[in-house]
PDB file of N, CA and C in Angstrom:
ATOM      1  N   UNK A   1      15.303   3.111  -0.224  1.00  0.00           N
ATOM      2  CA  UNK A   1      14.297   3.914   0.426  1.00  0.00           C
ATOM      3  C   UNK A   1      14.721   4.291   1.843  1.00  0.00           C
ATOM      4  N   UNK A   2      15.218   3.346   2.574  1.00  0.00           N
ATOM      5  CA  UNK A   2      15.888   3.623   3.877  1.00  0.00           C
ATOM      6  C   UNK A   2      16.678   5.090   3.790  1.00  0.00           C
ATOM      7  N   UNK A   3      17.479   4.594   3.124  1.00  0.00           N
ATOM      8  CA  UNK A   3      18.656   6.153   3.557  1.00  0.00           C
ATOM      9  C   UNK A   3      17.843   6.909   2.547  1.00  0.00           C
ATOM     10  N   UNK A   4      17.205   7.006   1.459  1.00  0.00           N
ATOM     11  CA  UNK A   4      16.721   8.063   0.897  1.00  0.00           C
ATOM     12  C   UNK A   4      16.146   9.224   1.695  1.00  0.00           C
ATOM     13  N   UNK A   5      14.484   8.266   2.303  1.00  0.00           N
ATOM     14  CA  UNK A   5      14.223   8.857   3.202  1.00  0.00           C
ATOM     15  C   UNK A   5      14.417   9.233   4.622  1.00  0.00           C
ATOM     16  N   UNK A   6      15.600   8.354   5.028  1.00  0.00           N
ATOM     17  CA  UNK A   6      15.997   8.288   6.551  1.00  0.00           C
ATOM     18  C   UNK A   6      15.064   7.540   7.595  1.00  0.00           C
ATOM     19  N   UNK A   7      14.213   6.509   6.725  1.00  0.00           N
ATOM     20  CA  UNK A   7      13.288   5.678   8.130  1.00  0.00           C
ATOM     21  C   UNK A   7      14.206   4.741   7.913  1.00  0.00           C
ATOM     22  N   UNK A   8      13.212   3.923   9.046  1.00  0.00           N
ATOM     23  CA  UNK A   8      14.191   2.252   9.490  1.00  0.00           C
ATOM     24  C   UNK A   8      13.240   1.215   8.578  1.00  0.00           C
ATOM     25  N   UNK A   9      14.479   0.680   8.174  1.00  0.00           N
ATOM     26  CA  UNK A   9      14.024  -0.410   7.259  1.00  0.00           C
ATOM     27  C   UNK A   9      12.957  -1.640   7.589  1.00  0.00           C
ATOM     28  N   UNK A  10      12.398  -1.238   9.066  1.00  0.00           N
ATOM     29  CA  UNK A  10      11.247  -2.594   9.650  1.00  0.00           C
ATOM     30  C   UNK A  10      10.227  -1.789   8.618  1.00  0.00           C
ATOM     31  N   UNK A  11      10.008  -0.275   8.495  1.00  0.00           N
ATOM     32  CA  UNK A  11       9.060   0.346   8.080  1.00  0.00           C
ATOM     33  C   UNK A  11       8.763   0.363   7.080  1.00  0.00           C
ATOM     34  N   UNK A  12       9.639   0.082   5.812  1.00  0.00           N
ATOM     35  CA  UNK A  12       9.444  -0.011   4.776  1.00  0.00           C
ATOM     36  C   UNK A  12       9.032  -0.941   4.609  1.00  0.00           C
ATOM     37  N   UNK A  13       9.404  -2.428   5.015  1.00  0.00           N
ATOM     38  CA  UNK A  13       9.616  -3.763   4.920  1.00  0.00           C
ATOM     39  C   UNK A  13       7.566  -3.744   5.493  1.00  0.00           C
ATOM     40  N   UNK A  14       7.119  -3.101   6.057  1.00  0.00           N
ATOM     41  CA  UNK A  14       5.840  -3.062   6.606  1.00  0.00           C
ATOM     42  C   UNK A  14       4.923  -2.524   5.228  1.00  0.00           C
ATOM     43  N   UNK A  15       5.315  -1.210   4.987  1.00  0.00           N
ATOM     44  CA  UNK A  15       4.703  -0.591   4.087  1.00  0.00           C
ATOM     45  C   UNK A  15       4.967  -1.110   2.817  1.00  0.00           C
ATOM     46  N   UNK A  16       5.584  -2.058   2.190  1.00  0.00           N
ATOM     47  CA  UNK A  16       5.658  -3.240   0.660  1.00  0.00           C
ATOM     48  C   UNK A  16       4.767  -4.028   1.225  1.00  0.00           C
ATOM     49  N   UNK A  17       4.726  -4.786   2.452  1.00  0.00           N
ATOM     50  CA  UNK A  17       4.347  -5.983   2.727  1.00  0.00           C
ATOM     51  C   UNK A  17       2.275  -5.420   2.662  1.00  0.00           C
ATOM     52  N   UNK A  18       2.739  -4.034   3.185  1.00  0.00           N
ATOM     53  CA  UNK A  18       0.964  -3.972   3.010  1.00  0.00           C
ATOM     54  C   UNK A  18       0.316  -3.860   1.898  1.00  0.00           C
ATOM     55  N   UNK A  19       1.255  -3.197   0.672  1.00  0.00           N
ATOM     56  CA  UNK A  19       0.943  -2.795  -0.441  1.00  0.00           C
ATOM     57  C   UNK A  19       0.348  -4.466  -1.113  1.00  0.00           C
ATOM     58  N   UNK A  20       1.578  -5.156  -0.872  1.00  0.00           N
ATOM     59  CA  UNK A  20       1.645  -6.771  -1.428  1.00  0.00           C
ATOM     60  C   UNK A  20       0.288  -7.097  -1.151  1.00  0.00           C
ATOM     61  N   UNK A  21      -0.277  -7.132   0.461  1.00  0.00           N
ATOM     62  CA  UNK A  21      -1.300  -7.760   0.886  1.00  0.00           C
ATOM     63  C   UNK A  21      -2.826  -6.720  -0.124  1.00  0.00           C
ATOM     64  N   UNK A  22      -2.858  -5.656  -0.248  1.00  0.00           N
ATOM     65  CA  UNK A  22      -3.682  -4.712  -1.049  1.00  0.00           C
ATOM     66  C   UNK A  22      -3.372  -5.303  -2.365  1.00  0.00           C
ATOM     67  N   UNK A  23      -2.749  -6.054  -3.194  1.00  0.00           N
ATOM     68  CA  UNK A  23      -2.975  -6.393  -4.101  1.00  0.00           C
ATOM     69  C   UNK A  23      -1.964  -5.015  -4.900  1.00  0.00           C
ATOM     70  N   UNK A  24      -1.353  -4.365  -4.711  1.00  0.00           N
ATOM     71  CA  UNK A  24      -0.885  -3.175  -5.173  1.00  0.00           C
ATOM     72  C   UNK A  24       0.476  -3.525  -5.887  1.00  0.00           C
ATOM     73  N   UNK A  25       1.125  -4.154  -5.378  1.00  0.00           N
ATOM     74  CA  UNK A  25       2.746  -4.856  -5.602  1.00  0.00           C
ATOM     75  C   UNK A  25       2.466  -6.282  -5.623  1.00  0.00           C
ATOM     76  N   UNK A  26       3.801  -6.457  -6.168  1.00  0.00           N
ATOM     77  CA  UNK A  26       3.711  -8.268  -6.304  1.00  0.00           C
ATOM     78  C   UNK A  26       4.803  -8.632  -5.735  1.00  0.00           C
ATOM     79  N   UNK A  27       5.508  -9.529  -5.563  1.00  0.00           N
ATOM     80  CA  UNK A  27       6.623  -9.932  -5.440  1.00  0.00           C
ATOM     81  C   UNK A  27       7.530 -10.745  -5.974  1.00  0.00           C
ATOM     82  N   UNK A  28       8.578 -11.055  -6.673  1.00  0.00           N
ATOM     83  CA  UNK A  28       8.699 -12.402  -7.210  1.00  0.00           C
ATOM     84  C   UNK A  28      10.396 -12.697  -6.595  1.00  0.00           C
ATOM     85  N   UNK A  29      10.138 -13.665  -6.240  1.00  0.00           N
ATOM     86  CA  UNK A  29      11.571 -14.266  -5.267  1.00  0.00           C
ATOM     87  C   UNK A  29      12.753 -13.973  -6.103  1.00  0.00           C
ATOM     88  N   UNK A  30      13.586 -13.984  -5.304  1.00  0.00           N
ATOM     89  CA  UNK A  30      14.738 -13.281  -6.085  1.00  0.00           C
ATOM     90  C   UNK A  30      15.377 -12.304  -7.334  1.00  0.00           C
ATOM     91  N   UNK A  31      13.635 -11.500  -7.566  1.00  0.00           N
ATOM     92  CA  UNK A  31      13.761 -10.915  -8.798  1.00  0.00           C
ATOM     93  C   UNK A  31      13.700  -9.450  -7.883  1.00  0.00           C
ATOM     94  N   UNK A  32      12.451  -9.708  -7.242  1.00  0.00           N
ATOM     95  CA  UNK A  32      12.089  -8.210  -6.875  1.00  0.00           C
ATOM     96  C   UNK A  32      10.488  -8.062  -6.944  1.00  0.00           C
ATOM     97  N   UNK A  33      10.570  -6.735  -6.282  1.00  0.00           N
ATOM     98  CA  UNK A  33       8.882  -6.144  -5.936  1.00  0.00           C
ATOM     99  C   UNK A  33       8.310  -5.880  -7.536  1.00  0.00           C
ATOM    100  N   UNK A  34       7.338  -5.707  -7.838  1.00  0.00           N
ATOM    101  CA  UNK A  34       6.818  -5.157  -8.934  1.00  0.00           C
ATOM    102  C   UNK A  34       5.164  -4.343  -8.892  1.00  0.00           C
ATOM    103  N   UNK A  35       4.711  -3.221  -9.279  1.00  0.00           N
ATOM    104  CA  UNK A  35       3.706  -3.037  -9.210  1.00  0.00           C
ATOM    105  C   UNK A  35       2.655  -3.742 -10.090  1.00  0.00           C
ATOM    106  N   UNK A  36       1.444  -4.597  -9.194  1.00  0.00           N
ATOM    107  CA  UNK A  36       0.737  -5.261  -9.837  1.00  0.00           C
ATOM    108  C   UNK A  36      -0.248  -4.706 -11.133  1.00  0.00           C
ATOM    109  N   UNK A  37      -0.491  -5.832 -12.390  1.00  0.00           N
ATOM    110  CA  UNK A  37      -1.373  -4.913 -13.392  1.00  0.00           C
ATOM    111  C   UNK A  37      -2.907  -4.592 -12.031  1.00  0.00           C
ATOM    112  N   UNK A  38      -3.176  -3.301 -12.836  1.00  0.00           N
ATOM    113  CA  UNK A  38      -4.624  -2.831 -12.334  1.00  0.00           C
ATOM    114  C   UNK A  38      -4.792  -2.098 -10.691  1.00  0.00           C
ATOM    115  N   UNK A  39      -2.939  -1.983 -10.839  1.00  0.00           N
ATOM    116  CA  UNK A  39      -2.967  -1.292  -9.095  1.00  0.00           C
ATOM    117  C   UNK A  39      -3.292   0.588  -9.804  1.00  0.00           C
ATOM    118  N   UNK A  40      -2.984   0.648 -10.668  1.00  0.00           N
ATOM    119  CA  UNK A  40      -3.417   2.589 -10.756  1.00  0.00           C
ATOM    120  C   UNK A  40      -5.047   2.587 -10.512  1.00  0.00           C
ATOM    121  N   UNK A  41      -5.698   1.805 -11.169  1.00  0.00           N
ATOM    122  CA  UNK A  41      -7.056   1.936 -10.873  1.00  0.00           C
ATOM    123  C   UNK A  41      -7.928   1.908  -9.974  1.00  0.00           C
ATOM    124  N   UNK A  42      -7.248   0.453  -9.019  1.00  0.00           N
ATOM    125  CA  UNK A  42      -7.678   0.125  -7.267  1.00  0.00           C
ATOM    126  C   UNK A  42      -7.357   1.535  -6.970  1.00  0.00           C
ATOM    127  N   UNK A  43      -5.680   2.039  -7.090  1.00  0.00           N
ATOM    128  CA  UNK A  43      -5.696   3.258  -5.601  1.00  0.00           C
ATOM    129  C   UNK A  43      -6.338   4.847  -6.120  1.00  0.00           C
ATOM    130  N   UNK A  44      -6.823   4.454  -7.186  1.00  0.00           N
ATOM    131  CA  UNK A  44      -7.935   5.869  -7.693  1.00  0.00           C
ATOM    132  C   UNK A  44      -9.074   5.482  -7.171  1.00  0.00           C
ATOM    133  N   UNK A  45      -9.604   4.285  -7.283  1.00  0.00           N
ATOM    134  CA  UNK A  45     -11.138   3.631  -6.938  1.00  0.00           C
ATOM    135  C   UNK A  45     -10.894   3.976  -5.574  1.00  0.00           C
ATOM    136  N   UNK A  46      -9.713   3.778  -4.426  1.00  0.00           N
ATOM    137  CA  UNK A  46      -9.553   4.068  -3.422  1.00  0.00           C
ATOM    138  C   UNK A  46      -9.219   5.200  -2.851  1.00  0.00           C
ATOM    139  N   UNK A  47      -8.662   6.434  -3.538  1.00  0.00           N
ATOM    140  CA  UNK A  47      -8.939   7.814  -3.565  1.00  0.00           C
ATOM    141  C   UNK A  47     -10.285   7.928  -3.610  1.00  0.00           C
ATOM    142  N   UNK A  48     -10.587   7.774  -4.345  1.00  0.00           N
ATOM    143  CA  UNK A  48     -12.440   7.912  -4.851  1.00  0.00           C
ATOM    144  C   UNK A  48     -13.248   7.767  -3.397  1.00  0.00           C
ATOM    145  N   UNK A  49     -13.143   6.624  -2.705  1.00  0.00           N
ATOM    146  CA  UNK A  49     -13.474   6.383  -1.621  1.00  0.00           C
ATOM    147  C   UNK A  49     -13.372   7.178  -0.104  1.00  0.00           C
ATOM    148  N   UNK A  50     -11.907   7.900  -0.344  1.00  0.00           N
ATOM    149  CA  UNK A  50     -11.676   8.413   0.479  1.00  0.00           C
ATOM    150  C   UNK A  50     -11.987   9.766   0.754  1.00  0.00           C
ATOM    151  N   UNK A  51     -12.422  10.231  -0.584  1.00  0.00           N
ATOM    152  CA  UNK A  51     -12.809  11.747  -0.225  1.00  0.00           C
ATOM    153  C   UNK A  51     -14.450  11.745   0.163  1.00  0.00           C
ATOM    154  N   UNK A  52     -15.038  10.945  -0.497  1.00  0.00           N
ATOM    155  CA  UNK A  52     -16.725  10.897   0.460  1.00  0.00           C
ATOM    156  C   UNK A  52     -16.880  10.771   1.479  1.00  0.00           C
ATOM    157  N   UNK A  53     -15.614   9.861   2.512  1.00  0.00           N
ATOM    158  CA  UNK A  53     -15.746   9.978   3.865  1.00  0.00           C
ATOM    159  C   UNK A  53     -14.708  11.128   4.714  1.00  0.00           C
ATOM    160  N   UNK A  54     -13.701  11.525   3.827  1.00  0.00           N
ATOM    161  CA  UNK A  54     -12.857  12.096   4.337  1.00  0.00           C
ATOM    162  C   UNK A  54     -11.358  11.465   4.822  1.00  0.00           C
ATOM    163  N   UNK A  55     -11.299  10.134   5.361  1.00  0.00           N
ATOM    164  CA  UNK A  55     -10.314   9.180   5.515  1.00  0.00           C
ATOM    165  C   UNK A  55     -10.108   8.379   4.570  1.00  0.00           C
ATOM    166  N   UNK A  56      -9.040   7.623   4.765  1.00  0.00           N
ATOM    167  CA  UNK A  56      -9.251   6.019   3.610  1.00  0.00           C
ATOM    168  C   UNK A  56      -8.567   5.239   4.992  1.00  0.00           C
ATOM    169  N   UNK A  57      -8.486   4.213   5.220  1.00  0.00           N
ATOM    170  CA  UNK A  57      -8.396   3.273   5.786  1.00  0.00           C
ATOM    171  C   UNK A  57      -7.762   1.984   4.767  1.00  0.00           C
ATOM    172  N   UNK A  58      -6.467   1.549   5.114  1.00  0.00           N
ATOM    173  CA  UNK A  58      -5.899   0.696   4.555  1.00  0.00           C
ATOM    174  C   UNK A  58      -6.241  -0.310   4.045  1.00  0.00           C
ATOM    175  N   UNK A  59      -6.792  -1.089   5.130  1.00  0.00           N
ATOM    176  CA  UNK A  59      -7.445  -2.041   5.305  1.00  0.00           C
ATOM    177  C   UNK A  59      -8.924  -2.423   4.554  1.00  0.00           C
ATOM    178  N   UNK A  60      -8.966  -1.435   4.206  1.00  0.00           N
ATOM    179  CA  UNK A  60     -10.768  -1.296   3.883  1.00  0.00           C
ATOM    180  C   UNK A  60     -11.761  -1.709   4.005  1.00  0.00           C
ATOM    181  N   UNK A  61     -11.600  -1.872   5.580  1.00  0.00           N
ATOM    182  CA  UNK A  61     -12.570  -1.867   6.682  1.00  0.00           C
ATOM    183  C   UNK A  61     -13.328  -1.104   7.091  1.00  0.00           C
ATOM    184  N   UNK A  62     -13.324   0.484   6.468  1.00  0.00           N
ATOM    185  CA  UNK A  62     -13.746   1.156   7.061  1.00  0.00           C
ATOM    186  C   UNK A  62     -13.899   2.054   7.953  1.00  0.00           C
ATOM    187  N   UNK A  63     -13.120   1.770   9.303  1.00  0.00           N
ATOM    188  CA  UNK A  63     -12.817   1.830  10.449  1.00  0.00           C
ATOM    189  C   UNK A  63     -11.260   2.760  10.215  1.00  0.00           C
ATOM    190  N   UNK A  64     -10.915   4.059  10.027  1.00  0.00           N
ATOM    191  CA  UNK A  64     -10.145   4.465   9.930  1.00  0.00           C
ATOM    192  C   UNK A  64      -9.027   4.580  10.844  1.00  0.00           C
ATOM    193  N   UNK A  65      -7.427   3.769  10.392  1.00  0.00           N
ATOM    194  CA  UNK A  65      -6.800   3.549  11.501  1.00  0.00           C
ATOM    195  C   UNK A  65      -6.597   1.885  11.574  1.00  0.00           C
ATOM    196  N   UNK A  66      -7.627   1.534  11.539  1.00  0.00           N
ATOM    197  CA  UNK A  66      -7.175  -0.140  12.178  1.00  0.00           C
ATOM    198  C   UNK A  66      -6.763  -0.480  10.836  1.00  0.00           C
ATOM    199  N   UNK A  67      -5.773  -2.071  11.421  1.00  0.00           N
ATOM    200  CA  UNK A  67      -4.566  -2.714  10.939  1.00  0.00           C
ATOM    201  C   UNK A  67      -5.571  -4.009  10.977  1.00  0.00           C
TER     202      UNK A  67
END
């Protein structure tokens, strides 16, 4: 993903780690990332969410923006 897209690898390493924490990816040690069962449905339920307010917020706090 680094050289694919040309970011720095802290960023990616941020953006798995958030997915992981969302329940979206999994991880398994020395195998690799994996997308978790029932993540297509969370980030539709979370599309879903986002167009009634206009934002989505990561966190889903609400608070669009905060970490």
């Amino acid at each position: 993903m680094v050289q694919f897209y040309r970011i720095n690898h802290v960023t990616v390493a941020r953006g798995i780690n958030l997915l992981v924490d969302q329940g979206i990816l999994y991880k398994k040690r020395g195998i690799g990332v994996f997308v978790a069962p029932g993540a297509r449905e969370a980030l539709l339920e979370a599309r879903r969410g986002r167009s009634s307010t206009g934002r989505f917020s990561p966190t889903g706090s609400g608070i669009p923006g905060s970490w």
